[in-house]
Structure formats: structure tokens, C-alpha cells
N, C-alpha and C. Protein backbone atom coordinates (compact mmCIF):
# COMPACT_ATOMS: atom_id res chain seq x y z
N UNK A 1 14.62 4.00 -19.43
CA UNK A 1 14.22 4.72 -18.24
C UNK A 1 14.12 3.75 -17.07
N UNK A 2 14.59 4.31 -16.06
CA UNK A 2 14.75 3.63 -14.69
C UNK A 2 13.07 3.47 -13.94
N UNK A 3 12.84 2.91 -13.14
CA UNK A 3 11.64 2.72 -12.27
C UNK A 3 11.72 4.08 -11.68
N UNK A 4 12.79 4.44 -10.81
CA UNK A 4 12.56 5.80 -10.32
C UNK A 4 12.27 6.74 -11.15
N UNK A 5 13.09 6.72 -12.24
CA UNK A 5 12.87 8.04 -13.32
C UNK A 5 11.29 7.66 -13.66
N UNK A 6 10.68 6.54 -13.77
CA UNK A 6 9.30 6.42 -14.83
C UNK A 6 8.21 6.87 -13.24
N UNK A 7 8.71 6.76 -12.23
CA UNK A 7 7.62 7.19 -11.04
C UNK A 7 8.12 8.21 -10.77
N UNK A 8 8.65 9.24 -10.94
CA UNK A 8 9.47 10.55 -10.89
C UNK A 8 8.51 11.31 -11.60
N UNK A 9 8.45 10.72 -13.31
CA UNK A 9 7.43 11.64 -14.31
C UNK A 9 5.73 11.34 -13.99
N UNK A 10 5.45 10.43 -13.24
CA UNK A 10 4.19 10.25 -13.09
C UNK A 10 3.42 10.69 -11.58
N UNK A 11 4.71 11.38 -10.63
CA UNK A 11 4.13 12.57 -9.39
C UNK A 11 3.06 13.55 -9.71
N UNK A 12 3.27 14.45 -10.83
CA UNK A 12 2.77 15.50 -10.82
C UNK A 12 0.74 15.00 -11.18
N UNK A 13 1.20 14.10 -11.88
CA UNK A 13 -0.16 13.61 -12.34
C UNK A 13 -0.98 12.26 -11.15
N UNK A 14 -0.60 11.56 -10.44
CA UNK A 14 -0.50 10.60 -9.94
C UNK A 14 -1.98 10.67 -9.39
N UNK A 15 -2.08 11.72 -8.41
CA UNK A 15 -3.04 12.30 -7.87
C UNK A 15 -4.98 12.41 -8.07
N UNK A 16 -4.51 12.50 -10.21
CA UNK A 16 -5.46 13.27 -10.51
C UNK A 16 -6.57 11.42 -10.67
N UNK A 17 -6.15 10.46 -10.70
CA UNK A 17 -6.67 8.96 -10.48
C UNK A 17 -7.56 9.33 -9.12
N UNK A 18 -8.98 9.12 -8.97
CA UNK A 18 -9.41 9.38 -7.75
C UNK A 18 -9.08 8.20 -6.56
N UNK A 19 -8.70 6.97 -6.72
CA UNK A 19 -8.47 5.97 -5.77
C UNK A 19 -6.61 6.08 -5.23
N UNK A 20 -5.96 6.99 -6.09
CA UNK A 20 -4.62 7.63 -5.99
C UNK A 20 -4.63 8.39 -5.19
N UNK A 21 -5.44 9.45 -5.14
CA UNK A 21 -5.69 10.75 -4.86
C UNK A 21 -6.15 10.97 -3.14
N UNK A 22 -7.69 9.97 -3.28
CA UNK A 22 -8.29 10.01 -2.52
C UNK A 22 -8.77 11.37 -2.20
N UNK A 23 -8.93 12.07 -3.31
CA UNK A 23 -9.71 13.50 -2.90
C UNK A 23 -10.96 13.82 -2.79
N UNK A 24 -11.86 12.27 -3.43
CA UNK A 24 -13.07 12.53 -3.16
C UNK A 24 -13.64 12.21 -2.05
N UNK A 25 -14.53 13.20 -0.87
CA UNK A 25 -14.71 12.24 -0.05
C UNK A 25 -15.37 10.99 0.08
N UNK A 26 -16.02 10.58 -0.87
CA UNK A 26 -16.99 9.27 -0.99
C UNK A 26 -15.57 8.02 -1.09
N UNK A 27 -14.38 8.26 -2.12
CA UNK A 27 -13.92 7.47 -2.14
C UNK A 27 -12.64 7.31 -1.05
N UNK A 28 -12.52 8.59 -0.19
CA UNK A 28 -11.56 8.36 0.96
C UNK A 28 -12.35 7.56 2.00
N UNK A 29 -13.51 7.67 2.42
CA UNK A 29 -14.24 7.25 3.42
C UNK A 29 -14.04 5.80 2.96
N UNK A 30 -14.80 5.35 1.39
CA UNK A 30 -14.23 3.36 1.24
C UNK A 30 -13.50 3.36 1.66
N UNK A 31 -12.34 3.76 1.51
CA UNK A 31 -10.97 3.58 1.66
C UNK A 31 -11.15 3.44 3.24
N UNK A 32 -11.14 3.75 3.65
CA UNK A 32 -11.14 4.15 5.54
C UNK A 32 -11.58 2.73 5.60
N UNK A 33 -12.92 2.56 5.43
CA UNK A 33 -13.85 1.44 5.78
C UNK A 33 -13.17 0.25 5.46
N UNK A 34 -12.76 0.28 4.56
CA UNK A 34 -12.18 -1.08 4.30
C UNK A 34 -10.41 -1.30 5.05
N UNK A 35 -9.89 -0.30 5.22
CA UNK A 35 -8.42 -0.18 5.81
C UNK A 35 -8.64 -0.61 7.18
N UNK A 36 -9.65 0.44 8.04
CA UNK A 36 -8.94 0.99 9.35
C UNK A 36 -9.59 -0.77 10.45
N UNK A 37 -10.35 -1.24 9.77
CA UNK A 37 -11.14 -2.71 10.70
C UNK A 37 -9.83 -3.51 10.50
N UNK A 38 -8.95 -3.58 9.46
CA UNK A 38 -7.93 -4.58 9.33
C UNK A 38 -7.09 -4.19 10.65
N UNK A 39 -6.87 -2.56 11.05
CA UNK A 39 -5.06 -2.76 11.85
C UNK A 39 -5.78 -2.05 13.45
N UNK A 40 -4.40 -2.64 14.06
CA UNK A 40 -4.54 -2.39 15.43
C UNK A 40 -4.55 -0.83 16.00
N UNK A 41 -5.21 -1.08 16.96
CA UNK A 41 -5.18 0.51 17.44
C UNK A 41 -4.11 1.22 17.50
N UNK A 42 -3.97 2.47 16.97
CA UNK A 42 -2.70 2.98 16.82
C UNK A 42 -1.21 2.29 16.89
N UNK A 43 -1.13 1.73 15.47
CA UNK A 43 -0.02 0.92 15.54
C UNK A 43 1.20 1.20 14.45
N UNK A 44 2.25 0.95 14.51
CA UNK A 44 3.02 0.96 13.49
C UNK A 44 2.82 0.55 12.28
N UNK A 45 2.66 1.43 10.89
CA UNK A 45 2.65 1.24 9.83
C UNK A 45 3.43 1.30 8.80
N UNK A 46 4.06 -0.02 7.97
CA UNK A 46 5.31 0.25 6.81
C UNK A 46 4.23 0.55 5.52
N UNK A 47 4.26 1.00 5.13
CA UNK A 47 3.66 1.75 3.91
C UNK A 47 4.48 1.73 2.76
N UNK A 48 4.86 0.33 2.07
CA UNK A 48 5.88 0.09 0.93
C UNK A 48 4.81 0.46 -0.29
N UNK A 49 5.76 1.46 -0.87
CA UNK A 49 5.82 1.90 -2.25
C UNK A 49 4.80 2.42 -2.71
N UNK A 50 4.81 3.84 -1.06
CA UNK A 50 3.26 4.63 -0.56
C UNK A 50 3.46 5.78 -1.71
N UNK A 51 3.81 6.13 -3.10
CA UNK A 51 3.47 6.99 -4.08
C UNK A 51 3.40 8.03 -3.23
N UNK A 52 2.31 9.12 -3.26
CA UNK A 52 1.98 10.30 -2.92
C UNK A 52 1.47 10.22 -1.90
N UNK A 53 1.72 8.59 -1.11
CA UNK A 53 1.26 9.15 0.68
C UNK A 53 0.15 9.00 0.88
N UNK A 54 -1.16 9.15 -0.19
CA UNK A 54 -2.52 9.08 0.25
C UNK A 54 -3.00 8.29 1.38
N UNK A 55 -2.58 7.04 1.05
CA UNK A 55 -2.90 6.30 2.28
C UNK A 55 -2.26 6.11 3.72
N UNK A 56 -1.12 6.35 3.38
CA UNK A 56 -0.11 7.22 4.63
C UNK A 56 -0.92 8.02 5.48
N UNK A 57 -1.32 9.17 4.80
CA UNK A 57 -2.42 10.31 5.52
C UNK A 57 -3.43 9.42 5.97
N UNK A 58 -3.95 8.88 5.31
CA UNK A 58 -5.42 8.64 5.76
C UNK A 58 -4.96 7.70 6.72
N UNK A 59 -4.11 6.92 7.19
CA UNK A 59 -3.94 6.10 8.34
C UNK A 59 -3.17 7.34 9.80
N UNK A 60 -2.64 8.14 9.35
CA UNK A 60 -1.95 8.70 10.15
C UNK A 60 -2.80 9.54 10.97
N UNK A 61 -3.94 9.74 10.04
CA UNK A 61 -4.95 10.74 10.44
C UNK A 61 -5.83 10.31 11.50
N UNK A 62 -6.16 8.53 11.77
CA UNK A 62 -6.38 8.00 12.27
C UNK A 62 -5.78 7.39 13.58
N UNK A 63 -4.85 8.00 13.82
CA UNK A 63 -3.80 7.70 14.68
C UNK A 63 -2.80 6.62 14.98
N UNK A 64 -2.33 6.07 13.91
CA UNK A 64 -1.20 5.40 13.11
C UNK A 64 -0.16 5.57 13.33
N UNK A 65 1.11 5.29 13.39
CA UNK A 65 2.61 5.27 13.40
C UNK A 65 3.32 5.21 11.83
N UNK A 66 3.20 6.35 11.34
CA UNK A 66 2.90 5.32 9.56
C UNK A 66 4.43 6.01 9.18
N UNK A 67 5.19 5.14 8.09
CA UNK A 67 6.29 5.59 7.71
C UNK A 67 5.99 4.75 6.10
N UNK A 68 6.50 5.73 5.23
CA UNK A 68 6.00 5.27 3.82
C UNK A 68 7.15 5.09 2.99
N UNK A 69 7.32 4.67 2.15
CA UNK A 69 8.60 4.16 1.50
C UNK A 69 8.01 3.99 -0.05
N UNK A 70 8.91 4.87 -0.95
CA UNK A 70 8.72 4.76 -2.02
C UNK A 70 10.30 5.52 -3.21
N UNK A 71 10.38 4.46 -4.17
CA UNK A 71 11.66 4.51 -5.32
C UNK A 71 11.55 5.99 -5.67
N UNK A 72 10.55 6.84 -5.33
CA UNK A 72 10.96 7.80 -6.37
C UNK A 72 10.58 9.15 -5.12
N UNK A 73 11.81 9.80 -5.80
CA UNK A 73 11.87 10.78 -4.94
C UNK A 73 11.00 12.15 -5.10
N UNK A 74 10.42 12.28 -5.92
CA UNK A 74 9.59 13.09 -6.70
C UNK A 74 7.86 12.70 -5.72
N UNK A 75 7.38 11.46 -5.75
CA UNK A 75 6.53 10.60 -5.18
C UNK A 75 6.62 10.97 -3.95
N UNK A 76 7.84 11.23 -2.92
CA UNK A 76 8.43 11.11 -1.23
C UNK A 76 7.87 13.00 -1.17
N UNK A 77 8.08 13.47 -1.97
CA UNK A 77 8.27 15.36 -1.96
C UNK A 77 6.63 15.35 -1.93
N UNK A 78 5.91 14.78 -2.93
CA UNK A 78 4.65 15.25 -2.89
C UNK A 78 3.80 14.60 -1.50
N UNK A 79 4.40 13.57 -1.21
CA UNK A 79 4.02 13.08 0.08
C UNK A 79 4.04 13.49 1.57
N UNK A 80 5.31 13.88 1.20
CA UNK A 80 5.95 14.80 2.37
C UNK A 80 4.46 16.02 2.50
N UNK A 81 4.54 16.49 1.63
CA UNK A 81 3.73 18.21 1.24
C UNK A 81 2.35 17.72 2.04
N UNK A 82 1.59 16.30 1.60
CA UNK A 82 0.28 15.85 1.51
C UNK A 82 0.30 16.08 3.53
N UNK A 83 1.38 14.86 3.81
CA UNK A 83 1.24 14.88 5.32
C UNK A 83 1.19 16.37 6.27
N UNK A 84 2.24 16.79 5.58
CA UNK A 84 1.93 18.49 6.10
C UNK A 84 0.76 19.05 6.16
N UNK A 85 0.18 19.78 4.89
CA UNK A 85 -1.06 19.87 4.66
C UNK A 85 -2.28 19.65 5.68
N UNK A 86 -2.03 18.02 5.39
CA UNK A 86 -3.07 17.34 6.20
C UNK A 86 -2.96 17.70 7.91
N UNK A 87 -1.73 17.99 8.36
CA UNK A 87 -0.94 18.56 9.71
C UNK A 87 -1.22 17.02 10.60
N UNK A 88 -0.64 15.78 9.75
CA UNK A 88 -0.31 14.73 10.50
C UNK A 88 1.11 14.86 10.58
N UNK A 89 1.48 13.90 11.21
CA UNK A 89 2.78 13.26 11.30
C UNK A 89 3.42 12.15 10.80
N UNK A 90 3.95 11.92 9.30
CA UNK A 90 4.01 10.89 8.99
C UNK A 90 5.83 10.68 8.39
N UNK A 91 6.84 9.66 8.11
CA UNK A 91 7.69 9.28 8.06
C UNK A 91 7.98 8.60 6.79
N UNK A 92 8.56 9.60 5.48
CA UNK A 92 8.76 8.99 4.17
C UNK A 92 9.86 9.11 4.18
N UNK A 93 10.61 8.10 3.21
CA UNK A 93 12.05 7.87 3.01
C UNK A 93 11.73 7.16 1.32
N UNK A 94 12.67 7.55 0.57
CA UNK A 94 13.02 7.52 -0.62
C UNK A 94 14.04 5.69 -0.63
N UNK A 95 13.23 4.62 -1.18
CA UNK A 95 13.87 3.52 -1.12
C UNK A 95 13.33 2.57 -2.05
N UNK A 96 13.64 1.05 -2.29
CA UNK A 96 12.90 0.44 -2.73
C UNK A 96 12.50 -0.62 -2.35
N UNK A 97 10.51 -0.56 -2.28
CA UNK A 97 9.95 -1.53 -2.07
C UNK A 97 10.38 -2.96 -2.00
N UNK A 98 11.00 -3.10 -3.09
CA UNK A 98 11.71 -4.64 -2.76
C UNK A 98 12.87 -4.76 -1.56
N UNK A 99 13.17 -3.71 -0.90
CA UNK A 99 14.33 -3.89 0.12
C UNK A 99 14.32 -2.68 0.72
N UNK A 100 12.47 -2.70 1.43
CA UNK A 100 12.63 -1.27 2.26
C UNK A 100 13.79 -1.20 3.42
N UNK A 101 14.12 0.45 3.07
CA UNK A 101 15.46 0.40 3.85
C UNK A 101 14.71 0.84 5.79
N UNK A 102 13.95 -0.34 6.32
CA UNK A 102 13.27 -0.13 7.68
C UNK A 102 13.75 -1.53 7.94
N UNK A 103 13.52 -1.31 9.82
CA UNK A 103 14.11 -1.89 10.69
C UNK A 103 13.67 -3.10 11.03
N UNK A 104 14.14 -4.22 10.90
CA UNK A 104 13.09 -5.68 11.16
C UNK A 104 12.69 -5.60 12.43
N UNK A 105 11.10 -6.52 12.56
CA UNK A 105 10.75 -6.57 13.71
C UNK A 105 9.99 -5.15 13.91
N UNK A 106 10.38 -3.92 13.89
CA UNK A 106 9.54 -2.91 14.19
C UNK A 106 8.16 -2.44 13.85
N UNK A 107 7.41 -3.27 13.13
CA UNK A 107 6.05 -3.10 12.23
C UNK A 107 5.21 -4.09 12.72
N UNK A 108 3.93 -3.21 12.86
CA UNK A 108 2.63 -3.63 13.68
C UNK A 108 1.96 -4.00 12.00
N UNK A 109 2.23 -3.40 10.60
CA UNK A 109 1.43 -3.85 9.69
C UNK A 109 2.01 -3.45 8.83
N UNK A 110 2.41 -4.28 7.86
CA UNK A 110 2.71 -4.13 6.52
C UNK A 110 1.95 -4.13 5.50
N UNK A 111 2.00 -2.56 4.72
CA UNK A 111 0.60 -2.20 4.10
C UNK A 111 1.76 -2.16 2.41
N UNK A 112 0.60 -2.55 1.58
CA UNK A 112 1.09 -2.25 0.11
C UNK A 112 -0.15 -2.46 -0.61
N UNK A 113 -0.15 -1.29 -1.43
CA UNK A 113 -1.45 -1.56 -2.54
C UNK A 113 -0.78 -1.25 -3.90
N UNK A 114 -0.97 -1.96 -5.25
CA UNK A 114 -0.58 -2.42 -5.98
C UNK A 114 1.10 -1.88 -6.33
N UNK A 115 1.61 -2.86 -5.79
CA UNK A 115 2.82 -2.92 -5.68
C UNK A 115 3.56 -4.03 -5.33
N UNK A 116 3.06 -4.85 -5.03
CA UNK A 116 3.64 -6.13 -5.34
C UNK A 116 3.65 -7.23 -6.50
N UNK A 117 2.85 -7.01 -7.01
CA UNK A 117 2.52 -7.32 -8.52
C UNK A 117 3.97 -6.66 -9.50
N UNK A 118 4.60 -5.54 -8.75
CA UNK A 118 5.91 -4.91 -9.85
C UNK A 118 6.90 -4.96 -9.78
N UNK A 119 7.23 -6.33 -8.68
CA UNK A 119 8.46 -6.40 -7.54
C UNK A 119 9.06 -7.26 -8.88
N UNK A 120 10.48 -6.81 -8.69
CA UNK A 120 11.08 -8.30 -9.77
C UNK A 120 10.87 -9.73 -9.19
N UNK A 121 10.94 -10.10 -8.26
CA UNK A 121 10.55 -11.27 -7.30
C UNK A 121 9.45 -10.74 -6.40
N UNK A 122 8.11 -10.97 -6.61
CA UNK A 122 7.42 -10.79 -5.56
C UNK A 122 7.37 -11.46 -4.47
N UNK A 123 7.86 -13.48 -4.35
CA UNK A 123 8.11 -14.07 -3.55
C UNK A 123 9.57 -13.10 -2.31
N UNK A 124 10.38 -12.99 -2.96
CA UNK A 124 11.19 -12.45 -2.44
C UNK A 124 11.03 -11.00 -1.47
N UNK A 125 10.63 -10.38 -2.14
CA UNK A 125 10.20 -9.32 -1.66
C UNK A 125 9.07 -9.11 -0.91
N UNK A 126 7.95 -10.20 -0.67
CA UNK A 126 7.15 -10.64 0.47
C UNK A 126 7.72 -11.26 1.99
N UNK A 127 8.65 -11.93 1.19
CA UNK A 127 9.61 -12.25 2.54
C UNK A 127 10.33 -11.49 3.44
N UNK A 128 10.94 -10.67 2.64
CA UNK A 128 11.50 -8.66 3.08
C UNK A 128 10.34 -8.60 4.53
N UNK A 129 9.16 -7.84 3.53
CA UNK A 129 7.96 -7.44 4.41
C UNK A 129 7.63 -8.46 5.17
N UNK A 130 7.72 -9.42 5.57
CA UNK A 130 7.34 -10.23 5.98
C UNK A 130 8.14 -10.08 7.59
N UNK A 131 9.34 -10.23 7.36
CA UNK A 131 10.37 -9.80 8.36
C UNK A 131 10.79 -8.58 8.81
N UNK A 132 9.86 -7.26 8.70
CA UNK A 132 9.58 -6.18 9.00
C UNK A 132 8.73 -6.39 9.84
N UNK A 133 8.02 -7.41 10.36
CA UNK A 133 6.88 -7.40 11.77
C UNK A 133 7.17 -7.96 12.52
N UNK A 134 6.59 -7.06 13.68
CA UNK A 134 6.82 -7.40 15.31
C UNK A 134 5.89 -9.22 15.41
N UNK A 135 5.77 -9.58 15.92
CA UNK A 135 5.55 -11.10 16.57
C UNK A 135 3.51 -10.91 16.37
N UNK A 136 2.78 -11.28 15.83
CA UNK A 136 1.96 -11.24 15.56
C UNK A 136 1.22 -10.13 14.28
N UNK A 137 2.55 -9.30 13.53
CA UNK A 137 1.76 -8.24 13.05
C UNK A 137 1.16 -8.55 11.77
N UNK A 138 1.09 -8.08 11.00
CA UNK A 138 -0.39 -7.98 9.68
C UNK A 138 0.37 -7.96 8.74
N UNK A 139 -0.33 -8.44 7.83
CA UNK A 139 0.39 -7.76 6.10
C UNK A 139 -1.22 -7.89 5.74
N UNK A 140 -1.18 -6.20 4.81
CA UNK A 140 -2.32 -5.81 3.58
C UNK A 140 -2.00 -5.66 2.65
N UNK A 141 -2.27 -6.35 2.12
CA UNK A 141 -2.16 -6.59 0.31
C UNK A 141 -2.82 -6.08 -0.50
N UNK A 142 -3.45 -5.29 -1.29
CA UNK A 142 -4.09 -4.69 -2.65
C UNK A 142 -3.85 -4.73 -3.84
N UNK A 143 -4.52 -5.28 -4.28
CA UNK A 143 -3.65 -5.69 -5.73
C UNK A 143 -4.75 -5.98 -6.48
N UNK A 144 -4.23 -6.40 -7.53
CA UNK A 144 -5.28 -7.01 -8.98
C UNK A 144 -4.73 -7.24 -9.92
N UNK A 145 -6.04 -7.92 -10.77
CA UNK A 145 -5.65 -8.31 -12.29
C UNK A 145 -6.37 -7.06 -13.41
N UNK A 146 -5.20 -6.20 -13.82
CA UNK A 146 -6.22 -5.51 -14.19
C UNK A 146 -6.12 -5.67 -15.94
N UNK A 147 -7.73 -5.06 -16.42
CA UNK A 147 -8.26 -4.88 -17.66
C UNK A 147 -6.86 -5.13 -19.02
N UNK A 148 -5.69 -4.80 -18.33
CA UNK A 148 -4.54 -4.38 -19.14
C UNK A 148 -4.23 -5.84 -19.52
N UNK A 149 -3.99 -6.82 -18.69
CA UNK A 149 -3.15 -8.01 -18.52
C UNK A 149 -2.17 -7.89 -17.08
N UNK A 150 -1.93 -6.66 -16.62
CA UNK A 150 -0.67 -6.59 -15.61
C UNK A 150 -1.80 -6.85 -14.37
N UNK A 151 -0.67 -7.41 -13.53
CA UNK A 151 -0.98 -7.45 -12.11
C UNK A 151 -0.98 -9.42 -11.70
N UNK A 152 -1.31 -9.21 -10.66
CA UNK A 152 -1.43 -10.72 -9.93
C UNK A 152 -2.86 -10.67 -10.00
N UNK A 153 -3.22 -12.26 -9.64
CA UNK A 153 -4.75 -12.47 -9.60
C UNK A 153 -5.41 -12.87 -8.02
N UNK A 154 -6.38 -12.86 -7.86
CA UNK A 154 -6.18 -13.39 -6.35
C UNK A 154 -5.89 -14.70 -5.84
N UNK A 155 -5.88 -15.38 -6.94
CA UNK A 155 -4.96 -17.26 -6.38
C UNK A 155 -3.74 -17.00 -5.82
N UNK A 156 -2.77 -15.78 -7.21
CA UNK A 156 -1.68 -15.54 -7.11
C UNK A 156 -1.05 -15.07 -5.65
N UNK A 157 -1.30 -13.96 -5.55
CA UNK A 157 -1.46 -13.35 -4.30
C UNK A 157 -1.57 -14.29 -2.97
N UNK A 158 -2.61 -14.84 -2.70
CA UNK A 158 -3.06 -15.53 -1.90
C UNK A 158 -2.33 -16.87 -1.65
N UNK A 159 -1.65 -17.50 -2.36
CA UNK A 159 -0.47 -18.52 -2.86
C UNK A 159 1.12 -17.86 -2.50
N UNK A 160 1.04 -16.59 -2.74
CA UNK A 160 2.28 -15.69 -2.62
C UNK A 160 2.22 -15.65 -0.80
N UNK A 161 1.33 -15.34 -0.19
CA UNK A 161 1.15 -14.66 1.02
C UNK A 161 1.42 -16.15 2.35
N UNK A 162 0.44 -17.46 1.44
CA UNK A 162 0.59 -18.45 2.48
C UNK A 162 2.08 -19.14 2.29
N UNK A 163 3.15 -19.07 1.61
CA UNK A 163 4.67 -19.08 1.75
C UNK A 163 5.45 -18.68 2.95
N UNK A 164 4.46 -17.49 3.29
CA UNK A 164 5.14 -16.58 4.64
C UNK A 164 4.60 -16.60 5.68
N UNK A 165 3.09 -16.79 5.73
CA UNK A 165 2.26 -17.09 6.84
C UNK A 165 1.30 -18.35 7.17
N UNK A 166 0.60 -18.43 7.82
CA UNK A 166 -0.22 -19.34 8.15
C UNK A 166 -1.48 -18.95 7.47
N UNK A 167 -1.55 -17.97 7.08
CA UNK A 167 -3.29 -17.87 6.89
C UNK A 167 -3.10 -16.73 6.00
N UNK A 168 -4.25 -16.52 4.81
CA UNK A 168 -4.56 -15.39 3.69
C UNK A 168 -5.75 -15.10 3.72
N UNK A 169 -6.65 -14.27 4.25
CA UNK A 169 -7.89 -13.76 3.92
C UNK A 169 -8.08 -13.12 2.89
N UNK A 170 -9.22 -13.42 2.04
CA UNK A 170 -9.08 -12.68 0.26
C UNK A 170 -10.39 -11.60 0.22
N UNK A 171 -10.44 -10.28 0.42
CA UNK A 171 -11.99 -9.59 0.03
C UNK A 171 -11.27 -8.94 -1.45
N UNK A 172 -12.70 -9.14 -1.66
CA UNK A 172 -13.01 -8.79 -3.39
C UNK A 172 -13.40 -7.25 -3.39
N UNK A 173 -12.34 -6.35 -3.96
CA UNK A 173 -13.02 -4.74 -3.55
C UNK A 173 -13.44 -4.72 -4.98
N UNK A 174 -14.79 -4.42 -5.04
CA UNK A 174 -15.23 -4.24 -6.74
C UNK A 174 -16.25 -3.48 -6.17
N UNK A 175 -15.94 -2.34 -5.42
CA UNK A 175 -17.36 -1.59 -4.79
C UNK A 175 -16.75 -0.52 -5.49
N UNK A 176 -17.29 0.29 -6.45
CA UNK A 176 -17.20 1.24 -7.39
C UNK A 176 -16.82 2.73 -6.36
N UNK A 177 -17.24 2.76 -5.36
CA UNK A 177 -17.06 3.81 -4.86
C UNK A 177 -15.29 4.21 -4.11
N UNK A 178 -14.70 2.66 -4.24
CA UNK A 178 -13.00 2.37 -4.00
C UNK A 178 -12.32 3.13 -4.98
N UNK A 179 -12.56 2.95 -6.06
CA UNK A 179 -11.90 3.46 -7.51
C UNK A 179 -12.35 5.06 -8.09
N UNK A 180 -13.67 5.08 -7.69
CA UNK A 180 -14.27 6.65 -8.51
C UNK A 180 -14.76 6.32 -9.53
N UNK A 181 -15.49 5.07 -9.73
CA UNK A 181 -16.54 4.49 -11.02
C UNK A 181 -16.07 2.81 -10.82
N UNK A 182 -17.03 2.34 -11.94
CA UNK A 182 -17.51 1.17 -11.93
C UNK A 182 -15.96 0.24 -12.56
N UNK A 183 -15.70 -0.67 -12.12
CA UNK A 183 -14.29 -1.23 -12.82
C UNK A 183 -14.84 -2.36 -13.18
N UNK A 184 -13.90 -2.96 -14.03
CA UNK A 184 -14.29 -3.94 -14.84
C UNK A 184 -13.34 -5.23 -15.26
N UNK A 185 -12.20 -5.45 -13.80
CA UNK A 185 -11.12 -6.35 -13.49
C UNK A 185 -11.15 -6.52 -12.33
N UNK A 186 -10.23 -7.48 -12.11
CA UNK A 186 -10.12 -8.05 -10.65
C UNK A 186 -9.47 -7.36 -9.41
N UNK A 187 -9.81 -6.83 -8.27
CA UNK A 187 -9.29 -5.64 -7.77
C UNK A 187 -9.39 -6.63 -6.53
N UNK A 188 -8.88 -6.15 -5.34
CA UNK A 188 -8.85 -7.23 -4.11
C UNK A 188 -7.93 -6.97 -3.53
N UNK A 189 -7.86 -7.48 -1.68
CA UNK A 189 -7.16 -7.36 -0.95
C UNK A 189 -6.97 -8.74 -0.12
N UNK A 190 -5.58 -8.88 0.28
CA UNK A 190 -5.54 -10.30 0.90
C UNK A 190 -4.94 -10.19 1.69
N UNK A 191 -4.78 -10.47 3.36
CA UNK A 191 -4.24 -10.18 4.45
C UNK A 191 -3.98 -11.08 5.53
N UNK A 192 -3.11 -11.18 5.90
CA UNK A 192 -2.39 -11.87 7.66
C UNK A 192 -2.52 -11.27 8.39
N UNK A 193 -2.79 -12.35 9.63
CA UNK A 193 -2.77 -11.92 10.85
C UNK A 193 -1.29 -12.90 11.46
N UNK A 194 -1.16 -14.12 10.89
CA UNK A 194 -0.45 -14.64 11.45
C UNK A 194 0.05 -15.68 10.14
């Protein structure tokens, strides 16, 4: 089975994860809190390998420029539906994270939450995103080491990020109310400004 086909069968369910979902409001509001202090006032957002959009919405809702990019087309449909719904305005295209098909230079912030950890080259594919921003813009990182063995750790990450930039800021999200209960691995976000 292909990456698209294995995120194709996991749309319908994707959702029902509350930090996926973001349907609770306790855990959309973390989410907010910890997102919206990182990016600039209404600015362009690449949203690589945005699944079902959740966070798409919740930035768009905020008044964002957000365009989301994700391998599976199944993932882009339910996203599509979410932004509607929600009656934002948001911009999904069916591609892959490792070589979003968006325009260099045009991005105020390059957003990804655990998804770089699944890149076949994550060096590589940081560099991609990297060259998707306008002259001062951001990269947000989300990621972890989780309970399983999979994922990056935050050295990793943070080692991955200063390759491309000058600077990595590391917060530790282990605030239970991010996820929808108490976790018990390494969860975190690491970000550029420059």
C-alpha cells in the first residue's frame, strides 16, 4: 500500500483523535494559544501535509491566508467540507509534503505538525519548505517522539531546522489539554523566525 492509499483509509476516522479533530473546545482553544502568538498578522500560510484541515480552519478562522497540502486525496475532500462548514476560506491541493506543489517565496509561515518525522529525507524536504518563504518568514514544526518508537526527538528536529536557519526555538507541548488527555512521550514544537 502506497502513502496515499494508507492516508486515503485513515480520512474517515482521522477526526475521531481529539488533537486531529480539534472538536473539543478545550483542546481547539490550546491549539489557538499556542499557534496564533507564533505567526504574523494575517499572513500567508503553507500548511504541509494539513490531513483534514483542522488546523487550516483554525488559522483561517483567524484571519490567515492558509493553503493546505496533503498526499491523499480523501484527507483534501474532508478538508475541503471542514473549511466550508466552518464558512472560511481556505486553499487545499492534493500533493506531497516532501515537494509541495506551491510557489517559492510566497509564504509568510510554514506550518507542519507531525509530518516531518515521515518525509523520506526530512533534511531534504525542510529545505523544500524552507524555500517556500518570503524574506523573513517562519517555519512551525510539531512533532515528537512518540510512546511507539516513531517520530523525531527534539535534538533531532532542532539540529534538522538550524541546517536551514539561523535560529530554532524548542517549546515542550506536554499540556494534556493539546492532545485530549495526559501523554506520556515527547511532543513539541520548534520554530524560525530567521
Amino acid at each position: 500500500m502506497d502513502t496515499a492509499e494508507y492516508w486515503d483509509r485513515q480520512a474517515a476516522h482521522f477526526d475521531e483523535s481529539p488533537d486531529h479533530g480539534l472538536n473539543d473546545p478545550v483542546v481547539r482553544t490550546a491549539w489557538s494559544k499556542v499557534l496564533l502568538p507564533l505567526l504574523p498578522t494575517e499572513c500567508n500560510v503553507a500548511d504541509l501535509g494539513c490531513g483534514t484541515g483542522s488546523l487550516s480552519v483554525l488559522l483561517a478562522e483567524h484571519g490567515h491566508c492558509v493553503t493546505g497540502v496533503d498526499v491523499s486525496s480523501r484527507m483534501v475532500e474532508a478538508a475541503v467540507a471542514k473549511a466550508s462548514a466552518a464558512g472560511v476560506d481556505a486553499t487545499f491541493i492534493v500533493g506531497d509534503a516532501a515537494e509541495p506543489p506551491l510557489a517559492p517565496g510566497a509564504y509568510d509561515v510554514v506550518l507542519s505538525r507531525h509530518v516531518l518525522w515521515a518525509m523520506p529525507d526530512p533534511d531534504e524536504a525542510l529545505g523544500r519548505w524552507v524555500r517556500l518563504l518570503r524574506p523573513g518568514g517562519r517555519v512551525v514544526l510539531v512533532e515528537g517522539r512518540w510512546w511507539t518508537g516513531a517520530g523525531l526527538s527534539a535534538a533531532e528536529v532542532t539540529e534538522l531546522l538550524l541546517r536551514h536557519r539561523s535560529e530554532a526555538r524548542l517549546q515542550h507541548l506536554e499540556d494534556a489539554e493539546l492532545w485530549g488527555g495526559p501523554i506520556g512521550d515527547e511532543r513539541f514544537l520548534v520554530h524560525s523566525t530567521a
